[in-house]
PDB file of N, CA and C in Angstrom:
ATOM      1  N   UNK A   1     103.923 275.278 -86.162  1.00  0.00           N
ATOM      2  CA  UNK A   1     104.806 274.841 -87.231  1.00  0.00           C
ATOM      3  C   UNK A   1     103.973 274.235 -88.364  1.00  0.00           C
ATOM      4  N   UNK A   2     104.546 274.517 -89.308  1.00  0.00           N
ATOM      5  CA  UNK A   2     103.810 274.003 -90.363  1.00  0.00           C
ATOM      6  C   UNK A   2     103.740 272.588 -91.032  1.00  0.00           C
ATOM      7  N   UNK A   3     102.905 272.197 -91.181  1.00  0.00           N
ATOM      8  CA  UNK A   3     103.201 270.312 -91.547  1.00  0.00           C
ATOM      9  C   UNK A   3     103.651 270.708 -93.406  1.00  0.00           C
ATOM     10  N   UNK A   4     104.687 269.521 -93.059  1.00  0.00           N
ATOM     11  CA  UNK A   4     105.850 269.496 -94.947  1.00  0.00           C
ATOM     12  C   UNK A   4     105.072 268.089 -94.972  1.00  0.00           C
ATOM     13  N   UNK A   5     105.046 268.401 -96.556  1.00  0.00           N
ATOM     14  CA  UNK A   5     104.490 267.243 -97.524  1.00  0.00           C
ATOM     15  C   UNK A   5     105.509 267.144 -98.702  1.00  0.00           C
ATOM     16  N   UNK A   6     106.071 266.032 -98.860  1.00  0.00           N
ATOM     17  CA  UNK A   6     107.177 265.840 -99.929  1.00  0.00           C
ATOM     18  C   UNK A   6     106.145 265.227-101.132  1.00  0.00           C
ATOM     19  N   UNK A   7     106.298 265.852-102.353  1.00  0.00           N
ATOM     20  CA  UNK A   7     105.541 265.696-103.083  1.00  0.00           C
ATOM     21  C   UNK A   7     107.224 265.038-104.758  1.00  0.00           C
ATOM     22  N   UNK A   8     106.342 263.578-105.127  1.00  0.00           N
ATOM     23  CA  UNK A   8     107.642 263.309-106.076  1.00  0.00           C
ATOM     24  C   UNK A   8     106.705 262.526-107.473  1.00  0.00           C
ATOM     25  N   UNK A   9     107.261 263.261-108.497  1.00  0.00           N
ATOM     26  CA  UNK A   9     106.474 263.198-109.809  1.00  0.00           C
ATOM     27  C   UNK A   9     107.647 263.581-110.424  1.00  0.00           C
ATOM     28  N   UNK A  10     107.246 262.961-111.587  1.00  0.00           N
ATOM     29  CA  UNK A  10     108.523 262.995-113.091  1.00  0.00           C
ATOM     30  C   UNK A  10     107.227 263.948-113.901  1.00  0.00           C
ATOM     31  N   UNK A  11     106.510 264.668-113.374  1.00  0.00           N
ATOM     32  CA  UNK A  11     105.971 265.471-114.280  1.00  0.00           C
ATOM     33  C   UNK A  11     105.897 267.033-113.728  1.00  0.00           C
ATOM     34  N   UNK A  12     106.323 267.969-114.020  1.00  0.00           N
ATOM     35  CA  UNK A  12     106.832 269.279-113.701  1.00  0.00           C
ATOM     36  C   UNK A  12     105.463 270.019-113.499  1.00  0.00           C
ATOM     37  N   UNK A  13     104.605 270.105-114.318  1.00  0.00           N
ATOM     38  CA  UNK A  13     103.195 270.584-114.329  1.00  0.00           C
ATOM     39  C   UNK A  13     102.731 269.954-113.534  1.00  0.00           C
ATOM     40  N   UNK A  14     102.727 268.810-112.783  1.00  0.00           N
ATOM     41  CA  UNK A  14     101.612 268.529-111.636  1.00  0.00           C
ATOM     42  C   UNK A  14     102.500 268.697-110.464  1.00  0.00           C
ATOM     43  N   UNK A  15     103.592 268.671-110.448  1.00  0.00           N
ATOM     44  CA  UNK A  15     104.723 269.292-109.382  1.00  0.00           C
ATOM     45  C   UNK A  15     104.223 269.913-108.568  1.00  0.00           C
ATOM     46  N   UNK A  16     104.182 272.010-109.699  1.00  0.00           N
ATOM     47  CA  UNK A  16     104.064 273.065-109.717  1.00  0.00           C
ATOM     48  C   UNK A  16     102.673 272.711-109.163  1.00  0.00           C
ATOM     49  N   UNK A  17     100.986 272.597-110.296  1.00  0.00           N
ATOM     50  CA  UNK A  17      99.968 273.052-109.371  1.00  0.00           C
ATOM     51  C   UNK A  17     100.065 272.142-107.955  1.00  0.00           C
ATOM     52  N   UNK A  18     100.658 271.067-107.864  1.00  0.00           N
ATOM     53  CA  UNK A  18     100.275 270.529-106.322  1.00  0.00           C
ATOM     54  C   UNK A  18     101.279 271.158-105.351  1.00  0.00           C
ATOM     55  N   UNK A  19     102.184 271.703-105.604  1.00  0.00           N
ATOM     56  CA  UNK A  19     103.292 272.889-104.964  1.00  0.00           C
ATOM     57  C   UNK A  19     102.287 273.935-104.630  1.00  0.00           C
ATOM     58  N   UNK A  20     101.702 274.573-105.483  1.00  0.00           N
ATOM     59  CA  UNK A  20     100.943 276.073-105.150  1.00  0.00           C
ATOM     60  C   UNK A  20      99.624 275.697-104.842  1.00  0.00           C
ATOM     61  N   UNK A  21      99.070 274.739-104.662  1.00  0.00           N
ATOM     62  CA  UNK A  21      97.825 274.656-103.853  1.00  0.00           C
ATOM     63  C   UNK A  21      97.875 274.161-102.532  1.00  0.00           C
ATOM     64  N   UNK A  22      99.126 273.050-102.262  1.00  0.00           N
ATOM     65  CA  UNK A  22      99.456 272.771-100.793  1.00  0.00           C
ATOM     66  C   UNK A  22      99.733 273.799-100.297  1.00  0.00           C
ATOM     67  N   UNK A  23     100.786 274.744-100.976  1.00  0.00           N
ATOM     68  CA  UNK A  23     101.617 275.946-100.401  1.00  0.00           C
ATOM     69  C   UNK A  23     100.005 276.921 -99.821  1.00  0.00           C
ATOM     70  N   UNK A  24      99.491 277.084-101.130  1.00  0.00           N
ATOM     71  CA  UNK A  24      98.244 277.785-100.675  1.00  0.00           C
ATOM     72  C   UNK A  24      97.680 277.671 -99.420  1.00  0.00           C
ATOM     73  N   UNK A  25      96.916 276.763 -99.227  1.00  0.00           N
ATOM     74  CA  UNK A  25      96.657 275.810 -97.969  1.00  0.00           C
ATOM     75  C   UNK A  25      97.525 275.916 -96.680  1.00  0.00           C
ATOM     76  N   UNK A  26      98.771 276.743 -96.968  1.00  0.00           N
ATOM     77  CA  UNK A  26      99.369 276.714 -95.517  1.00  0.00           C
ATOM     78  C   UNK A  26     100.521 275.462 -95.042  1.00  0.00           C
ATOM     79  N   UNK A  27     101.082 274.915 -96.432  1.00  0.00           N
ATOM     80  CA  UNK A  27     101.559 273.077 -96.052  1.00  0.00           C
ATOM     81  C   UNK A  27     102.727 273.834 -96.582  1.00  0.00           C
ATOM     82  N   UNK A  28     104.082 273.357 -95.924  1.00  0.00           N
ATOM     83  CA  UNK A  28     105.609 273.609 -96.486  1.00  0.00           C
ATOM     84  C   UNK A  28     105.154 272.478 -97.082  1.00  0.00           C
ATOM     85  N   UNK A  29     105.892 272.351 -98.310  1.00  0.00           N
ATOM     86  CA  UNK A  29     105.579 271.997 -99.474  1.00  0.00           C
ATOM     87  C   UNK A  29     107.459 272.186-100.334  1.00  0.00           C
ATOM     88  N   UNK A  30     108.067 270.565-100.316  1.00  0.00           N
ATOM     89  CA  UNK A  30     109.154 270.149-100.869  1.00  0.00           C
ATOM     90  C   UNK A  30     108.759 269.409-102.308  1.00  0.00           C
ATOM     91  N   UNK A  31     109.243 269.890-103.207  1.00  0.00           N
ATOM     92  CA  UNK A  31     108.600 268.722-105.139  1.00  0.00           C
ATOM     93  C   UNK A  31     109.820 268.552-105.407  1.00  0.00           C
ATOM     94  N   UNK A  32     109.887 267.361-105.956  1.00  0.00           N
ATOM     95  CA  UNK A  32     111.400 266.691-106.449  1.00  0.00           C
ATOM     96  C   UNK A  32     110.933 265.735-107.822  1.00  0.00           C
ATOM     97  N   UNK A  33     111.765 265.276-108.708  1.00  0.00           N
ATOM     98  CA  UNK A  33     111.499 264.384-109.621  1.00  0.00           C
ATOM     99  C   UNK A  33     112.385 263.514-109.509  1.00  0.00           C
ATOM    100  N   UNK A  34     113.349 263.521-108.061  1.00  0.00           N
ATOM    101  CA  UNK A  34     114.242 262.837-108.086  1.00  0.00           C
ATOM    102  C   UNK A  34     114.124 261.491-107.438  1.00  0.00           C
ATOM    103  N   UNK A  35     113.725 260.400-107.971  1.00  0.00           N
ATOM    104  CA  UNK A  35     113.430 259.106-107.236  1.00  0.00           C
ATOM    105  C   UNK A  35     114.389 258.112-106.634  1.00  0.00           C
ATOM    106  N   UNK A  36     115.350 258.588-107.219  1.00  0.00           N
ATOM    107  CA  UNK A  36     116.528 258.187-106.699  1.00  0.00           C
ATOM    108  C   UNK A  36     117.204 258.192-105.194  1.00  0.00           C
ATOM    109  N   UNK A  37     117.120 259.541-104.878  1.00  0.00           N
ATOM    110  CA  UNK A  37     117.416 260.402-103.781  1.00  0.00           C
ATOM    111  C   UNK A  37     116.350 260.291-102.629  1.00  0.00           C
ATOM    112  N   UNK A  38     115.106 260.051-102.929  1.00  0.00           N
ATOM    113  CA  UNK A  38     113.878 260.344-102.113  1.00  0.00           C
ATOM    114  C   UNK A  38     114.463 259.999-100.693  1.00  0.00           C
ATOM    115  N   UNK A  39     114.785 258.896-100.248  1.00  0.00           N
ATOM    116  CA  UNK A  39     115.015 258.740 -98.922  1.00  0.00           C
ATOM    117  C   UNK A  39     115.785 259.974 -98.402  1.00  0.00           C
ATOM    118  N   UNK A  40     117.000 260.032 -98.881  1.00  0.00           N
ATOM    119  CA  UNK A  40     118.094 261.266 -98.130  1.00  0.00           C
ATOM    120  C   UNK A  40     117.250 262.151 -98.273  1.00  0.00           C
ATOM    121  N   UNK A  41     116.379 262.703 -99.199  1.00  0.00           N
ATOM    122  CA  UNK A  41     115.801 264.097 -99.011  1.00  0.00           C
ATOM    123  C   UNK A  41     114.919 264.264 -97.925  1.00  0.00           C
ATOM    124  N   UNK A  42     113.798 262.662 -98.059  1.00  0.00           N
ATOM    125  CA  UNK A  42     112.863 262.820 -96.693  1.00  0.00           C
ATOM    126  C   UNK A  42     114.107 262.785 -95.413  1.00  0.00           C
ATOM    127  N   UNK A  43     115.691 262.372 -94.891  1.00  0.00           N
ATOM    128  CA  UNK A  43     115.437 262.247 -94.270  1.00  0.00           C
ATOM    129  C   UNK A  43     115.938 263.704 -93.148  1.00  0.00           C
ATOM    130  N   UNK A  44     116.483 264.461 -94.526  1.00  0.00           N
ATOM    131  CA  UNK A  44     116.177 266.067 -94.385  1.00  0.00           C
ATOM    132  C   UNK A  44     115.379 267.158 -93.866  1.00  0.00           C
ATOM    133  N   UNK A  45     114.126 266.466 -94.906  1.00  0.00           N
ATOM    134  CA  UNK A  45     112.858 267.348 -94.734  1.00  0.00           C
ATOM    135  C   UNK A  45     112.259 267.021 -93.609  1.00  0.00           C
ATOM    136  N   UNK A  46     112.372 265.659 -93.516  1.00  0.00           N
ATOM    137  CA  UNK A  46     111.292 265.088 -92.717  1.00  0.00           C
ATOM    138  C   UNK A  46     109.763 265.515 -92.596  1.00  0.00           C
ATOM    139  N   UNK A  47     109.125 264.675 -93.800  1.00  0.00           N
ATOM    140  CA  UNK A  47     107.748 265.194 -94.475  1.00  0.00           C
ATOM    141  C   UNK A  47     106.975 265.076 -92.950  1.00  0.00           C
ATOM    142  N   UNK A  48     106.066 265.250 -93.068  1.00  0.00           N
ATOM    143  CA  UNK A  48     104.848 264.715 -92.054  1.00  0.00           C
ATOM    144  C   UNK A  48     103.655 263.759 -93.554  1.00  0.00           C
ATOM    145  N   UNK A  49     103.823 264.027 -94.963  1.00  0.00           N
ATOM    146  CA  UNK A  49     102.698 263.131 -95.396  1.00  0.00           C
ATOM    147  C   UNK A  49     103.948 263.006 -96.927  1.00  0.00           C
ATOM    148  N   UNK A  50     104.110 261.719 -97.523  1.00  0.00           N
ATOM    149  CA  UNK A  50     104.586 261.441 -98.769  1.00  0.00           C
ATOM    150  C   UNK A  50     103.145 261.906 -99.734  1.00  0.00           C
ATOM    151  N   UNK A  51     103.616 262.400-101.272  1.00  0.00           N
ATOM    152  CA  UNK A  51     102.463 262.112-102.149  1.00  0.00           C
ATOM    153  C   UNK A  51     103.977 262.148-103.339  1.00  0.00           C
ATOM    154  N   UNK A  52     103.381 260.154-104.305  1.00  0.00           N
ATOM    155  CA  UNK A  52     104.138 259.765-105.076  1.00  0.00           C
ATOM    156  C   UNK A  52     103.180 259.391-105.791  1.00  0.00           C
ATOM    157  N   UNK A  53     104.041 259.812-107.080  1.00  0.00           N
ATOM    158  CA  UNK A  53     103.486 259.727-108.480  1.00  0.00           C
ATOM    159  C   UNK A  53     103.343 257.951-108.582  1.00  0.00           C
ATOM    160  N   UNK A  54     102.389 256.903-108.948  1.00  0.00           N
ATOM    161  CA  UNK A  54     102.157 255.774-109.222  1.00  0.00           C
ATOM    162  C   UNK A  54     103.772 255.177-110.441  1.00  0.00           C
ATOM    163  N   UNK A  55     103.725 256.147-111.532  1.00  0.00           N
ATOM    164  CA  UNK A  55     104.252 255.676-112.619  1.00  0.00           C
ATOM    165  C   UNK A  55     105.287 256.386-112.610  1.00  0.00           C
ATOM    166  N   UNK A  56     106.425 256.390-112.071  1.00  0.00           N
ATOM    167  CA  UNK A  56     108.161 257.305-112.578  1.00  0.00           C
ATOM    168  C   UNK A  56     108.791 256.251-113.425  1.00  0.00           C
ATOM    169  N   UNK A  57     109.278 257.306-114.178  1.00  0.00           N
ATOM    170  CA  UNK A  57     110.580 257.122-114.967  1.00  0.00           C
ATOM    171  C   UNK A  57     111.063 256.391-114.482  1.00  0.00           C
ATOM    172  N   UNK A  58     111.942 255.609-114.431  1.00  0.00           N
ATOM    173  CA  UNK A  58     113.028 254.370-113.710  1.00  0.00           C
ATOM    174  C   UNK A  58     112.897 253.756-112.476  1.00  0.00           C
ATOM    175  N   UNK A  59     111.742 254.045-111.668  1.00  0.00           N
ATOM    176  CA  UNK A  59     111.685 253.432-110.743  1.00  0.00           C
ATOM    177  C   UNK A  59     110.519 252.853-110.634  1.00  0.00           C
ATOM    178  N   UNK A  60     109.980 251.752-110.179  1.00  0.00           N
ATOM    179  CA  UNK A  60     108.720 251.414-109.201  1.00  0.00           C
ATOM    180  C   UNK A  60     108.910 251.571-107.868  1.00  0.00           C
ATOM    181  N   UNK A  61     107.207 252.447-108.239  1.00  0.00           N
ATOM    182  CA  UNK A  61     106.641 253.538-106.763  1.00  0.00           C
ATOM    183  C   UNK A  61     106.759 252.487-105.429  1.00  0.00           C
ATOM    184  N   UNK A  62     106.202 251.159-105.524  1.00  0.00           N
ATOM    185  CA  UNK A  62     106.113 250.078-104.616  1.00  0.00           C
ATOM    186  C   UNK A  62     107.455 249.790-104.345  1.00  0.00           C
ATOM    187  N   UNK A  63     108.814 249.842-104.613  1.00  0.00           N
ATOM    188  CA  UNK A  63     109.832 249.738-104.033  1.00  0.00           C
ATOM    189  C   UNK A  63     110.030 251.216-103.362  1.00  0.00           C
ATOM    190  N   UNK A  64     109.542 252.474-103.423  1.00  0.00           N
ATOM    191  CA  UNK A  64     109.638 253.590-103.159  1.00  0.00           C
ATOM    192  C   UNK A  64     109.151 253.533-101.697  1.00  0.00           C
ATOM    193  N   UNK A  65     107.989 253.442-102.291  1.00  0.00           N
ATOM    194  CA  UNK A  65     106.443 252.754-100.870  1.00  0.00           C
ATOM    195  C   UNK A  65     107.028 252.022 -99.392  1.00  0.00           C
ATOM    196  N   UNK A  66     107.871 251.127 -99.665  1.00  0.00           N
ATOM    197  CA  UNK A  66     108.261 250.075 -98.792  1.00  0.00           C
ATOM    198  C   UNK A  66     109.633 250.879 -98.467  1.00  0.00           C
ATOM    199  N   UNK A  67     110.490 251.419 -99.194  1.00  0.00           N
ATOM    200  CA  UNK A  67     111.723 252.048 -98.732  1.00  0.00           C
ATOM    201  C   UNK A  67     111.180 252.787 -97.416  1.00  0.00           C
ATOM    202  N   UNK A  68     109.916 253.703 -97.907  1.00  0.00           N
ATOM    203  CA  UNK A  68     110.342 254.783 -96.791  1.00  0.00           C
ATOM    204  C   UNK A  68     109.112 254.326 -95.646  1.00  0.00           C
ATOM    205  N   UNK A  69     108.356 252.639 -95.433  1.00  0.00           N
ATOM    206  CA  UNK A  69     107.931 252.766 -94.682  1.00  0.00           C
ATOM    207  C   UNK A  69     109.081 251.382 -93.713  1.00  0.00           C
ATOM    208  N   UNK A  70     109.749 250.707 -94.441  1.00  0.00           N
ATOM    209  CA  UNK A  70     110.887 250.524 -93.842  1.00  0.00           C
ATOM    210  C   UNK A  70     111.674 251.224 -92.765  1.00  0.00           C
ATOM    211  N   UNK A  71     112.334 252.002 -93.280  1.00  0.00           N
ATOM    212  CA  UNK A  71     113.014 253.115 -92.687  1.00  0.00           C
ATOM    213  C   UNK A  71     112.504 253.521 -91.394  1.00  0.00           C
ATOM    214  N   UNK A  72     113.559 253.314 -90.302  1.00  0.00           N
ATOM    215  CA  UNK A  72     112.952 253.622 -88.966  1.00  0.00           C
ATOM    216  C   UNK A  72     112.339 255.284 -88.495  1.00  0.00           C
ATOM    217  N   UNK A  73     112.835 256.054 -89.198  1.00  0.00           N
ATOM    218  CA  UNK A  73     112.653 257.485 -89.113  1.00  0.00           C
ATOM    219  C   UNK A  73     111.636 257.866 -89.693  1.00  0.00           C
ATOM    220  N   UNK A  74     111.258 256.976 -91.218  1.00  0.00           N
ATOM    221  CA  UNK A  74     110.109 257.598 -92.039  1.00  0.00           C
ATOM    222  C   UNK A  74     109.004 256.452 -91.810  1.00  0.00           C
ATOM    223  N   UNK A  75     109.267 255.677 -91.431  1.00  0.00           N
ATOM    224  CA  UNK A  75     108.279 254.495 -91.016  1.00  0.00           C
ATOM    225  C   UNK A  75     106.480 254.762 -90.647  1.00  0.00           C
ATOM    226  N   UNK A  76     106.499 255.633 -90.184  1.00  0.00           N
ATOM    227  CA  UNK A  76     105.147 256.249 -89.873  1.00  0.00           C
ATOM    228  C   UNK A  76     104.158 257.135 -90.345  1.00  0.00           C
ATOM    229  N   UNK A  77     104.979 257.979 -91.361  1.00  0.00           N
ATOM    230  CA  UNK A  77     104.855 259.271 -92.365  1.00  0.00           C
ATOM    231  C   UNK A  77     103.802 258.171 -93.419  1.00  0.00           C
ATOM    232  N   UNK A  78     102.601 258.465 -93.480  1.00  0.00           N
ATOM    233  CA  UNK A  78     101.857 258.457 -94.136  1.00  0.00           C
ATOM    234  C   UNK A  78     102.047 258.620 -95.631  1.00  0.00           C
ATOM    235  N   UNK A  79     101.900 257.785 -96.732  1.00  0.00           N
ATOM    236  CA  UNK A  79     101.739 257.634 -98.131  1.00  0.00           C
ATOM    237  C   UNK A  79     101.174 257.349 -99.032  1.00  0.00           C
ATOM    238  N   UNK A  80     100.680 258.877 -99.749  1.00  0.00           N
ATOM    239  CA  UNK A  80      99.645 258.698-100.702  1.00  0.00           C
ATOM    240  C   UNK A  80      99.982 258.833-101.909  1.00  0.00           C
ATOM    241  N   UNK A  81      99.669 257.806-102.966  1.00  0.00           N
ATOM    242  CA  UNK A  81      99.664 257.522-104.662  1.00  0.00           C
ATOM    243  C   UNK A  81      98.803 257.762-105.206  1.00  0.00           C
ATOM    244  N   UNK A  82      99.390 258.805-106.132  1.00  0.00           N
ATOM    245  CA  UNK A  82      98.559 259.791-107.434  1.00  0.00           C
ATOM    246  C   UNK A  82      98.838 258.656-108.262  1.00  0.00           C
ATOM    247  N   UNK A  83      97.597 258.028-109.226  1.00  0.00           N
ATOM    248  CA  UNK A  83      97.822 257.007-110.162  1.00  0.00           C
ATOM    249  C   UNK A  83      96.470 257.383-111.193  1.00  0.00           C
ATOM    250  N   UNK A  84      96.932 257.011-112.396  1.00  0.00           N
ATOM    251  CA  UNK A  84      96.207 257.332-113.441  1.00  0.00           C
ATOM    252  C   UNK A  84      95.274 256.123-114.117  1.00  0.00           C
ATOM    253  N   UNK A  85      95.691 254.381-113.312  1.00  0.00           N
ATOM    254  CA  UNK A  85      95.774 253.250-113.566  1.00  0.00           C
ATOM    255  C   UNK A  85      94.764 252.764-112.402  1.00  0.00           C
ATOM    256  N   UNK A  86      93.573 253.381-112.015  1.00  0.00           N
ATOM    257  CA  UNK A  86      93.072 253.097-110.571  1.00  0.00           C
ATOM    258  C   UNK A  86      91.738 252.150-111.192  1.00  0.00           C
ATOM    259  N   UNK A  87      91.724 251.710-112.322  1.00  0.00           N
ATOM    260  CA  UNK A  87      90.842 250.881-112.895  1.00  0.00           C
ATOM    261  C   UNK A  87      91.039 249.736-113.457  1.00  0.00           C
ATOM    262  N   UNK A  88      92.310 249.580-113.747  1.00  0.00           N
ATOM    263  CA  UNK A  88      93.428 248.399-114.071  1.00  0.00           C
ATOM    264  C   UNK A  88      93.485 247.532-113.100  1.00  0.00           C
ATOM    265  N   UNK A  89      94.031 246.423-113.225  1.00  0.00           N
ATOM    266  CA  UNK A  89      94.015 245.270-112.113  1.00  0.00           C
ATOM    267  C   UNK A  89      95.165 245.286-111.388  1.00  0.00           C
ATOM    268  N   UNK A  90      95.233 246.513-110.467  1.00  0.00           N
ATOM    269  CA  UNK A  90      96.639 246.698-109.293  1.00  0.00           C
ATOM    270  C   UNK A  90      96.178 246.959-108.304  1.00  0.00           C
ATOM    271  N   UNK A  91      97.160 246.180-107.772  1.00  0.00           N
ATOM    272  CA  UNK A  91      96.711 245.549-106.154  1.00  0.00           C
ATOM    273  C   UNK A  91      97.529 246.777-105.192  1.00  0.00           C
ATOM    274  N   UNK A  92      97.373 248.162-104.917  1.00  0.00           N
ATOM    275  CA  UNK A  92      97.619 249.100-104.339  1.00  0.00           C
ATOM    276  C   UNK A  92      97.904 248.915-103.206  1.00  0.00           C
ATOM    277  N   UNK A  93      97.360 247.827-102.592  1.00  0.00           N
ATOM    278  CA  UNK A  93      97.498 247.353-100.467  1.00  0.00           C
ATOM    279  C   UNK A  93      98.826 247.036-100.528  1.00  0.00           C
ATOM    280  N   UNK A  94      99.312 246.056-101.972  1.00  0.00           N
ATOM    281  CA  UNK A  94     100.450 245.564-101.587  1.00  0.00           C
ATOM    282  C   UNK A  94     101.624 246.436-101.746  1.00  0.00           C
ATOM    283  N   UNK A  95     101.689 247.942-102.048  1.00  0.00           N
ATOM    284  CA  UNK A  95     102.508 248.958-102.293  1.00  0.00           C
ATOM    285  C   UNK A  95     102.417 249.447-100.906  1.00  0.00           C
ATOM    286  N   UNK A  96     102.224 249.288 -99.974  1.00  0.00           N
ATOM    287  CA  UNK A  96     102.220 249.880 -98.604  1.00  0.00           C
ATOM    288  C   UNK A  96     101.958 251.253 -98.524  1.00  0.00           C
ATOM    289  N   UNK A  97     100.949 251.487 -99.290  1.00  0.00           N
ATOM    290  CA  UNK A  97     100.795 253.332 -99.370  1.00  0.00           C
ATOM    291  C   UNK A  97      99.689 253.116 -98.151  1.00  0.00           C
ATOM    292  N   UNK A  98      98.751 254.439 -97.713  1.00  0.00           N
ATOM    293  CA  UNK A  98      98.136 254.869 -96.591  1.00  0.00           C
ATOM    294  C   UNK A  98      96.770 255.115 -97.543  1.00  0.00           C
ATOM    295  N   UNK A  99      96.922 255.828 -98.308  1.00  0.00           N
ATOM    296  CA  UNK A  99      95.844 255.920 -99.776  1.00  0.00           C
ATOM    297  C   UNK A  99      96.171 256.427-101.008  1.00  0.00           C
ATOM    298  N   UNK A 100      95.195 256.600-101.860  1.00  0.00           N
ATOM    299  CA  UNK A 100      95.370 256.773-103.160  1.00  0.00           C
ATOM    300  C   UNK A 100      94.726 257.607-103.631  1.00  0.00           C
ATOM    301  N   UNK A 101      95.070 259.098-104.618  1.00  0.00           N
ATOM    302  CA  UNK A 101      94.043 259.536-105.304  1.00  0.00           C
ATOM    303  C   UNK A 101      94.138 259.152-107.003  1.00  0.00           C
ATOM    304  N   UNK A 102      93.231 259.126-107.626  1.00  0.00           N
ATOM    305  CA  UNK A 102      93.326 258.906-109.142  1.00  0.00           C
ATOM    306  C   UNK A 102      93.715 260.446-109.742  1.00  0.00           C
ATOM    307  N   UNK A 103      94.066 260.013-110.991  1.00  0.00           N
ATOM    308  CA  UNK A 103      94.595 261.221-111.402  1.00  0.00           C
ATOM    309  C   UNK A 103      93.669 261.346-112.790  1.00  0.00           C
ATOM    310  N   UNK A 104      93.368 262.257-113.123  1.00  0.00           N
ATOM    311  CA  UNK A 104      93.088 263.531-112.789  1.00  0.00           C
ATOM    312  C   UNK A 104      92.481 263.790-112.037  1.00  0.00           C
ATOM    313  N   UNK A 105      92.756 264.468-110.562  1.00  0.00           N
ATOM    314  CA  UNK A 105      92.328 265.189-109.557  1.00  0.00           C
ATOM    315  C   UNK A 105      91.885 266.303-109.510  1.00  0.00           C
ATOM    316  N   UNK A 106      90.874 266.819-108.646  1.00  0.00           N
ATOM    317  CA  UNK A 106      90.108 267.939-108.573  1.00  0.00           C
ATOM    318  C   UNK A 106      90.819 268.466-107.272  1.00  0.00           C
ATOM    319  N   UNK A 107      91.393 269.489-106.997  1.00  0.00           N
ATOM    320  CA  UNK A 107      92.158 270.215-105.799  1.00  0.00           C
ATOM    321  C   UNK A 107      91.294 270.128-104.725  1.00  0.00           C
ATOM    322  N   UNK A 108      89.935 269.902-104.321  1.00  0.00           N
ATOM    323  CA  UNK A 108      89.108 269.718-103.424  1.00  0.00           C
ATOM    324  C   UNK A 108      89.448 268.090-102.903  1.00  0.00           C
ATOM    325  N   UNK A 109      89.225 267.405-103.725  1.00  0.00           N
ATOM    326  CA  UNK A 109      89.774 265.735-103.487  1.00  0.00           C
ATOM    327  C   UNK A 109      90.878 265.852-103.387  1.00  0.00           C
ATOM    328  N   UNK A 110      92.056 266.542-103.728  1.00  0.00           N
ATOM    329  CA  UNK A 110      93.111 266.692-102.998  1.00  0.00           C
ATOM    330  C   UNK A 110      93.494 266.806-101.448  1.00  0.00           C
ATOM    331  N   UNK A 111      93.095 267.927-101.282  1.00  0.00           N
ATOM    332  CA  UNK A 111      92.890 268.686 -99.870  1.00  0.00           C
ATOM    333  C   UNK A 111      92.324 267.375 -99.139  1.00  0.00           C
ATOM    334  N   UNK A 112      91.046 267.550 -99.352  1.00  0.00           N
ATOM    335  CA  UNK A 112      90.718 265.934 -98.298  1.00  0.00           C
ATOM    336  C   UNK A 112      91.228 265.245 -98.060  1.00  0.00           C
ATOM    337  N   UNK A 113      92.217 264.057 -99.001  1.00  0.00           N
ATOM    338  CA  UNK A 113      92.586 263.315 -98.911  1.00  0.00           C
ATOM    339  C   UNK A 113      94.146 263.777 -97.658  1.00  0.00           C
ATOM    340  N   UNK A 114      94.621 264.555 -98.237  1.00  0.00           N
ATOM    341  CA  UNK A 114      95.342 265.561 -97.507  1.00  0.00           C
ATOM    342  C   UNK A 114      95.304 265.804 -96.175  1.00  0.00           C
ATOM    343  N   UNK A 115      94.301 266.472 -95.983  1.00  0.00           N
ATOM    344  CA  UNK A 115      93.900 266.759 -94.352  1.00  0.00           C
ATOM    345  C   UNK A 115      93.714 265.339 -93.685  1.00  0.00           C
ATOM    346  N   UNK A 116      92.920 264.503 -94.428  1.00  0.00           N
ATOM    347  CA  UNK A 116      92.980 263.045 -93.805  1.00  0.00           C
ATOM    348  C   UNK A 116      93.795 262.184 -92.891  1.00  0.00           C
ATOM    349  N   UNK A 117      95.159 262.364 -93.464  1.00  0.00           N
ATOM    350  CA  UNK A 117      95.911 261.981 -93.418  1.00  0.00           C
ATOM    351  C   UNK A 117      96.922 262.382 -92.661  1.00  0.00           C
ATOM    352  N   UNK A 118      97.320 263.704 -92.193  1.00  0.00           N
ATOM    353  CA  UNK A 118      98.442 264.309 -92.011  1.00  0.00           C
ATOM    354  C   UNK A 118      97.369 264.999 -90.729  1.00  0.00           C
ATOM    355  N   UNK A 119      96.307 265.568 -90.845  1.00  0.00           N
ATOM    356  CA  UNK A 119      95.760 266.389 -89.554  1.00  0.00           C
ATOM    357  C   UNK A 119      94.873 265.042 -89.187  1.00  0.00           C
ATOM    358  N   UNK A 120      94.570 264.123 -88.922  1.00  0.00           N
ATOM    359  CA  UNK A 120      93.977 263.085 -87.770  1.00  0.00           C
ATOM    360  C   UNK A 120      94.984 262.759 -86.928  1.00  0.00           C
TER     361      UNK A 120
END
């Protein structure tokens, strides 16, 4: 079976290439911009790895972060933050993510971080 990665960004272009390079890779692969919804969708999909955009539209990611490691079902599912702000003075531990890549990403530092996470 294939490991799903719920991937959630308010930006359509990094959606798409991180859609077709996970997909590439062999990963079911769910993209949403909907931050609202995220819980009911993971608890659908049921990801095996989160990857959330740092900065959405109307929400903070760190209430996102803690929702779904709250949650008794998603509690364990691993969460990684794409952030563009990884030089700024933010304290990332306290967002309860698993790790972080900076953005702009190279699809190789993707993958790693990726496999890291979801295949250990």
């Amino acid at each position: 079976m294939l490991k799903r990665i719920l991937v959630l960004d308010d930006n359509q272009d990094i959606l798409d290439v991180v859609e077709e390079a996970l997909s590439y890779e062999k990963f079911q692969v769910l993209i949403t911009s909907d931050s609202y919804n995220i819980i009911e969708i993971a608890k659908i999909f049921r990801p095996d790895l989160f990857i959330l955009d740092d900065k959405l539209a109307g929400r903070r990611n760190d209430e996102i972060c803690r929702q779904i490691k709250w949650h008794p079902l998603l509690s364990n599912t691993p969460v990684m933050l794409c952030s563009s702000y990884l030089q700024q003075n933010v304290d990332f531990s306290s967002m309860a993510c698993d790790d972080i890549i900076a953005k702009p990403f190279g699809l190789e530092e993707l993958m790693k971080k990726v496999n890291n996470l979801i295949l250990d």
